[in-house]
Structure formats: structure tokens, C-alpha cells
C-alpha atoms as a PDB file:
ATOM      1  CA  UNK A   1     -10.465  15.716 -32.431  1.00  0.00           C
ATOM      2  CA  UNK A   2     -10.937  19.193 -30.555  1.00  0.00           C
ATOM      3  CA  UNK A   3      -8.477  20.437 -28.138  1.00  0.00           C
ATOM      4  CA  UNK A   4     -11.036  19.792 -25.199  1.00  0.00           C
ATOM      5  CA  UNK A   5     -11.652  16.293 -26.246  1.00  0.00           C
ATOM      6  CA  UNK A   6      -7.604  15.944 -26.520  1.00  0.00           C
ATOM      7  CA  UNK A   7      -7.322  17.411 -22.855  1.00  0.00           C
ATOM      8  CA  UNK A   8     -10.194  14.906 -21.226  1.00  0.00           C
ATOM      9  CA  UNK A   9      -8.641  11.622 -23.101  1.00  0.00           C
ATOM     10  CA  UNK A  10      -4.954  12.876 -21.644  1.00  0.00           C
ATOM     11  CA  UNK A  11      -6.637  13.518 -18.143  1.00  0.00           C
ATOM     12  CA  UNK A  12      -8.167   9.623 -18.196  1.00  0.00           C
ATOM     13  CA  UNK A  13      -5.174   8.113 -18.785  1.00  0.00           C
ATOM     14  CA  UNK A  14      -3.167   6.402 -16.308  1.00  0.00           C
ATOM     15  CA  UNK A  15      -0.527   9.028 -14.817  1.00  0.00           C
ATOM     16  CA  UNK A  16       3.065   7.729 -14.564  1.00  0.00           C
ATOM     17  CA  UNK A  17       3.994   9.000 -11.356  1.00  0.00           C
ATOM     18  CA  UNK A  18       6.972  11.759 -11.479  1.00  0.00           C
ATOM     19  CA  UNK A  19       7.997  10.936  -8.103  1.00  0.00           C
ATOM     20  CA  UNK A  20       9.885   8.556  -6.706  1.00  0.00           C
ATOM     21  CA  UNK A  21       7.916   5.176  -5.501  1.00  0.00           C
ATOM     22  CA  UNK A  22       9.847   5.635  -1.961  1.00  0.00           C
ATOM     23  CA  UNK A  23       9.109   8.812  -1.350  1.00  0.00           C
ATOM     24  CA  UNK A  24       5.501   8.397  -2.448  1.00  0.00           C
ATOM     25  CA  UNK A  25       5.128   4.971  -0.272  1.00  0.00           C
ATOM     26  CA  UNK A  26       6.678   7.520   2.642  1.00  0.00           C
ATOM     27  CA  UNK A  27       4.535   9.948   2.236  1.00  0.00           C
ATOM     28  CA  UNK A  28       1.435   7.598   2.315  1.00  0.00           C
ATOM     29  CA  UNK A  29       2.912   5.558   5.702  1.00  0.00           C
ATOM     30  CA  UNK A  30       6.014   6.922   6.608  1.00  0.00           C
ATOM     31  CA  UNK A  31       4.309   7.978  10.033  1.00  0.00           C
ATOM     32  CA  UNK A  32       2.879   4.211  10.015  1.00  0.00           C
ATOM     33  CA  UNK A  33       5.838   2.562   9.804  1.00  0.00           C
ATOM     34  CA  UNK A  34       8.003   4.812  11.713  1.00  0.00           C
ATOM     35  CA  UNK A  35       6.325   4.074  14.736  1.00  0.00           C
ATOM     36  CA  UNK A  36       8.112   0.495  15.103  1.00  0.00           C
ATOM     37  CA  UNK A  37      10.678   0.683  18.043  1.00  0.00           C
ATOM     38  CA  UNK A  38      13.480  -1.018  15.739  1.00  0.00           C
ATOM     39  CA  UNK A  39      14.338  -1.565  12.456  1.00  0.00           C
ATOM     40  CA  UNK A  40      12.602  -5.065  12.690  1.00  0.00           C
ATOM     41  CA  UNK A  41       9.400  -3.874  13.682  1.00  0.00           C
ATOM     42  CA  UNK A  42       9.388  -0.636  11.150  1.00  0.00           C
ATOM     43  CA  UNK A  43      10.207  -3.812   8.541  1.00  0.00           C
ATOM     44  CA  UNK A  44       7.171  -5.466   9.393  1.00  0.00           C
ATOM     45  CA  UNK A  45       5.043  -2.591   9.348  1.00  0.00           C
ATOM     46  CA  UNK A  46       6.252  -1.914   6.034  1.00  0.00           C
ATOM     47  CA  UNK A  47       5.042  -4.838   4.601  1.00  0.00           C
ATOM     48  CA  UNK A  48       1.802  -4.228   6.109  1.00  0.00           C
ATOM     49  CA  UNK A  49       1.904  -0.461   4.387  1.00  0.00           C
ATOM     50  CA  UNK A  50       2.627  -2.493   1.401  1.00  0.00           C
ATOM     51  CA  UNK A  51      -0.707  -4.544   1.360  1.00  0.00           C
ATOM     52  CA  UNK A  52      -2.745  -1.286   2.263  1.00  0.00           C
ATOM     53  CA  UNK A  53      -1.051   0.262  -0.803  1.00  0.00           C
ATOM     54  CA  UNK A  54      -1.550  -2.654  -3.108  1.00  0.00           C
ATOM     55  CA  UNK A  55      -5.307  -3.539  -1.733  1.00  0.00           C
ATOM     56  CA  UNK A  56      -6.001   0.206  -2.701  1.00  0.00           C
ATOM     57  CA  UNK A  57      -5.837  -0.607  -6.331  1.00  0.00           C
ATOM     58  CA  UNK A  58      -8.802  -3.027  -6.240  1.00  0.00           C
ATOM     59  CA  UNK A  59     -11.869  -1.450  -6.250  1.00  0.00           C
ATOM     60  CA  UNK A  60     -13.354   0.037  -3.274  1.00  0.00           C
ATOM     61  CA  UNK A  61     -16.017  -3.064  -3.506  1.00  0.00           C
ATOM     62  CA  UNK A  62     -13.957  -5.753  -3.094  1.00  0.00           C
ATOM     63  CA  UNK A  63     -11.995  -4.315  -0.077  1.00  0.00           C
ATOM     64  CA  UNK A  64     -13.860  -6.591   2.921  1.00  0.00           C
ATOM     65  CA  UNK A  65     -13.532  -9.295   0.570  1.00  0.00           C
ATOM     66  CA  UNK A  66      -9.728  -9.148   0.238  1.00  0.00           C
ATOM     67  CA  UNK A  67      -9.113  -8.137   3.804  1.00  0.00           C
ATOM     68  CA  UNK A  68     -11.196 -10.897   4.801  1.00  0.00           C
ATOM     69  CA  UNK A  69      -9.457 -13.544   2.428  1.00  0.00           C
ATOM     70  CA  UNK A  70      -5.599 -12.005   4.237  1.00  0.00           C
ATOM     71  CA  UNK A  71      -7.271 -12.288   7.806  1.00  0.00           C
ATOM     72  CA  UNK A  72      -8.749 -15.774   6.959  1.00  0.00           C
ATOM     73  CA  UNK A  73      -5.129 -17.487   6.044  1.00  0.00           C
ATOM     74  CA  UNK A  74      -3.628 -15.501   8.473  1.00  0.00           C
ATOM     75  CA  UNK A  75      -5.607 -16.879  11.676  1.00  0.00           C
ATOM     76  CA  UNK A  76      -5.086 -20.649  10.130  1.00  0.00           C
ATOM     77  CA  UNK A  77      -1.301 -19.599  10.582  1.00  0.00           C
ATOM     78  CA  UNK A  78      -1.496 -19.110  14.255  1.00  0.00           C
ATOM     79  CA  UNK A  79      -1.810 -21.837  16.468  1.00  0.00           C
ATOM     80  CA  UNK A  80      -2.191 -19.382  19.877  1.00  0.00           C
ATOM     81  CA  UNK A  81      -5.428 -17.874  19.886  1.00  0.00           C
ATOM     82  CA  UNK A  82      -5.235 -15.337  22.938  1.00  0.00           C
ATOM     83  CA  UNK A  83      -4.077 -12.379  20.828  1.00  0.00           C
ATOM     84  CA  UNK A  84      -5.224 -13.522  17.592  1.00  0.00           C
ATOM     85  CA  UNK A  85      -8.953 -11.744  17.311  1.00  0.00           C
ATOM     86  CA  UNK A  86      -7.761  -8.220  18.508  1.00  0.00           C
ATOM     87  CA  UNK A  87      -4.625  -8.553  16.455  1.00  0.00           C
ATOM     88  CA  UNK A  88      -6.878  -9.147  13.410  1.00  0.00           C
ATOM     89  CA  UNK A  89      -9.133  -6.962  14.001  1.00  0.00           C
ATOM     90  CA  UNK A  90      -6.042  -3.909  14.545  1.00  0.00           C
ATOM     91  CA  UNK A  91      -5.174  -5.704  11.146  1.00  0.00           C
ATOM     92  CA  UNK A  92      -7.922  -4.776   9.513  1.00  0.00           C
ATOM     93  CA  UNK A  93      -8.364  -1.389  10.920  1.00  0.00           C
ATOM     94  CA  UNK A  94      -4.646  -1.052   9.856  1.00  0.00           C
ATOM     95  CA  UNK A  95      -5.253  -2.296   6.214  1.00  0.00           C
ATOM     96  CA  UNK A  96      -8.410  -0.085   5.447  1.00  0.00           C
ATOM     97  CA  UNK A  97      -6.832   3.050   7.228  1.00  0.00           C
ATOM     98  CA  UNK A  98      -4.211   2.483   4.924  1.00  0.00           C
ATOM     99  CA  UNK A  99      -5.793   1.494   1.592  1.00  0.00           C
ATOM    100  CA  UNK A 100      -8.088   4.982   2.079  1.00  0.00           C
ATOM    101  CA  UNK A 101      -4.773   6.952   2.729  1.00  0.00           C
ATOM    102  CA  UNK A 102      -3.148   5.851  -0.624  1.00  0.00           C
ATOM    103  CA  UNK A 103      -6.504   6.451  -2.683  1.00  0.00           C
ATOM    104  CA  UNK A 104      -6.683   9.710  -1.046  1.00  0.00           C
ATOM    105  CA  UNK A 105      -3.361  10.750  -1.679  1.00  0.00           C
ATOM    106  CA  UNK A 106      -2.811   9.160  -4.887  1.00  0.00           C
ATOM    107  CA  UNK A 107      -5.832   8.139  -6.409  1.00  0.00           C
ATOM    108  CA  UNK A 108      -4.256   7.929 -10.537  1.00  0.00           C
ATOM    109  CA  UNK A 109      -0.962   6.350  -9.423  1.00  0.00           C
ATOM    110  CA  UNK A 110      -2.090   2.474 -10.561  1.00  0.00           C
ATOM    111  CA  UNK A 111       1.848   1.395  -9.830  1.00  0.00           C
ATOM    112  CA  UNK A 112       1.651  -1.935  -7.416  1.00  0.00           C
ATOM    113  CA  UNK A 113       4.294  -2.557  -4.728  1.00  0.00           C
ATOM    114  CA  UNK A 114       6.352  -5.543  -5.740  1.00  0.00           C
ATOM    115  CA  UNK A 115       9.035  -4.938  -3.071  1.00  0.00           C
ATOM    116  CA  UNK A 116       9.680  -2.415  -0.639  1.00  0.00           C
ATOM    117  CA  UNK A 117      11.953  -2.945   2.302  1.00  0.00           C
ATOM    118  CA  UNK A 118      14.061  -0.876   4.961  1.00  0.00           C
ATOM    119  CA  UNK A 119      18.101  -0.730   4.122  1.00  0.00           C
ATOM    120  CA  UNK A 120      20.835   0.680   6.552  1.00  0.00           C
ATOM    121  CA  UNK A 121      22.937   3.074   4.076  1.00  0.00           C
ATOM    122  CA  UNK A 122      25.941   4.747   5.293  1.00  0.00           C
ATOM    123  CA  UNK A 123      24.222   4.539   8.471  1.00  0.00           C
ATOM    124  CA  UNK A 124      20.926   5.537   7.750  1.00  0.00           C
ATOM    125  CA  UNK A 125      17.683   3.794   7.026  1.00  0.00           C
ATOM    126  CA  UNK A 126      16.405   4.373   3.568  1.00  0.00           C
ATOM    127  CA  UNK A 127      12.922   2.565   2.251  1.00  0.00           C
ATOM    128  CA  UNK A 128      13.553   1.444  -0.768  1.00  0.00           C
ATOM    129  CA  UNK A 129      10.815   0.763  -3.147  1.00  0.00           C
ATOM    130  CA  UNK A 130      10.512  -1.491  -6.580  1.00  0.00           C
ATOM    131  CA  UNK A 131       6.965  -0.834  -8.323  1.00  0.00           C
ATOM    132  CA  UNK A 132       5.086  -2.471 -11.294  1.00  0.00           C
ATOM    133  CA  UNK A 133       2.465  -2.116 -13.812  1.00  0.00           C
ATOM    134  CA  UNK A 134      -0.796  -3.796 -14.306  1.00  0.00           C
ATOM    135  CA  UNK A 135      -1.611  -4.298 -17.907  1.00  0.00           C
ATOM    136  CA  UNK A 136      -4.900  -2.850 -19.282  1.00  0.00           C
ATOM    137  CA  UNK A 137      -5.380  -1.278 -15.494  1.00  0.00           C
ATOM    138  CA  UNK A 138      -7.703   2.256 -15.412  1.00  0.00           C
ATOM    139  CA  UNK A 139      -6.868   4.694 -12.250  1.00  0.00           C
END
């Protein structure tokens, strides 16, 4: 095999990221997430960087599907419908803001989110981040 052959194949494979997963998932939301009042909220809006991180690995195609599919069980969930239309709808703005961040920023890393949450550690809040593979998955 020639040496440019050699360098394409090693430029299509998946890149293992050589950062950490917390600092990466802070790059990508940190200024998301930060702008919760308390710990609580910044929690919460972690989990929501979370899905816009792991909806960013399906293809851009089936992106209003699975945003549709969250926004669908999560308006059977809530019995008080004032809110509930514009708070789906900043959902959704939330969720494809988000999902076009990571694949900006990080368009090889194929890691999912499995867990990420907000810890207080000698008195300071650190994201902490557990990541996994997909088998057989392509950037």
C-alpha cells in the first residue's frame, strides 16, 4: 500500500480523542450550562448538553426525527400545559443549537455521553464526564 493510501485510511478512522471528555463536553457547553443560577439548574442543563452531544452522533437526517420523538414523551409527561409549547419549542432550539456546536467542534470524536454530572470538590464544581464507544460507528 503507498504511503498516501496509508495516510487517507489513518485519516478515516475514528480519532480517539486526546483530551479529556470533561473538558471537551466544557468546551462544547460550558457557556450553556453555566448560565443556571445554582448548581441545580447548571445540573439540569447539563443533561440537556448531554442529549445535544449524544443526538450529534446520529446523522444530520434523523435530527427532527429524534428531537421530535424527546419532545413527544416529554409533553405526555406534563400534565400543565401553559408553559409546555414555548418550553418545547426553547427545547428544541436548545437541542439543535447544541447538536451543531458539538459537530462543529468535534466532528471525528464518535465517543457518546453515558454520564456526565456536576460534583462539589474541595469546594469547587467540577463536570465530570464518563464516555463510551459505539461498535462499528464511522465519524
Amino acid at each position: 500500500m503507498s504511503t498516501m493510501k496509508k495516510m487517507k485510511k489513518k485519516l478515516k478512522s475514528p480519532v480517539v480523542p486526546a483530551r479529556e471528555p470533561a473538558a471537551m463536553l466544557c468546551e462544547y457547553a460550558g457557556d450553556f450550562f453555566s448560565r443556571g443560577r445554582t448548581i441545580e439548574e447548571r445540573r439540569q442543563l447539563l443533561k440537556i448538553a448531554v442529549l445535544g452531544w449524544n443526538l450529534a452522533l446520529f446523522p444530520v437526517s434523523e435530527t427532527a426525527k429524534r428531537i421530535q420523538a424527546m419532545t413527544d414523551s416529554l409533553s405526555g409527561q406534563n400534565p400543565d400545559q401553559g408553559n409546555v409549547e414555548k418550553n418545547l419549542a426553547s427545547f428544541r432550539h436548545d437541542l439543535v443549537m447544541l447538536a451543531e456546536k458539538k459537530r462543529r467542534l468535534f466532528p471525528r470524536v464518535t465517543d457518546y455521553v453515558a454520564k456526565a454530572s456536576i460534583e462539589l470538590i474541595n469546594s469547587s464544581e467540577q463536570v465530570v464526564v464518563t464516555v463510551g464507544r459505539l461498535k462499528d460507528r464511522k465519524p
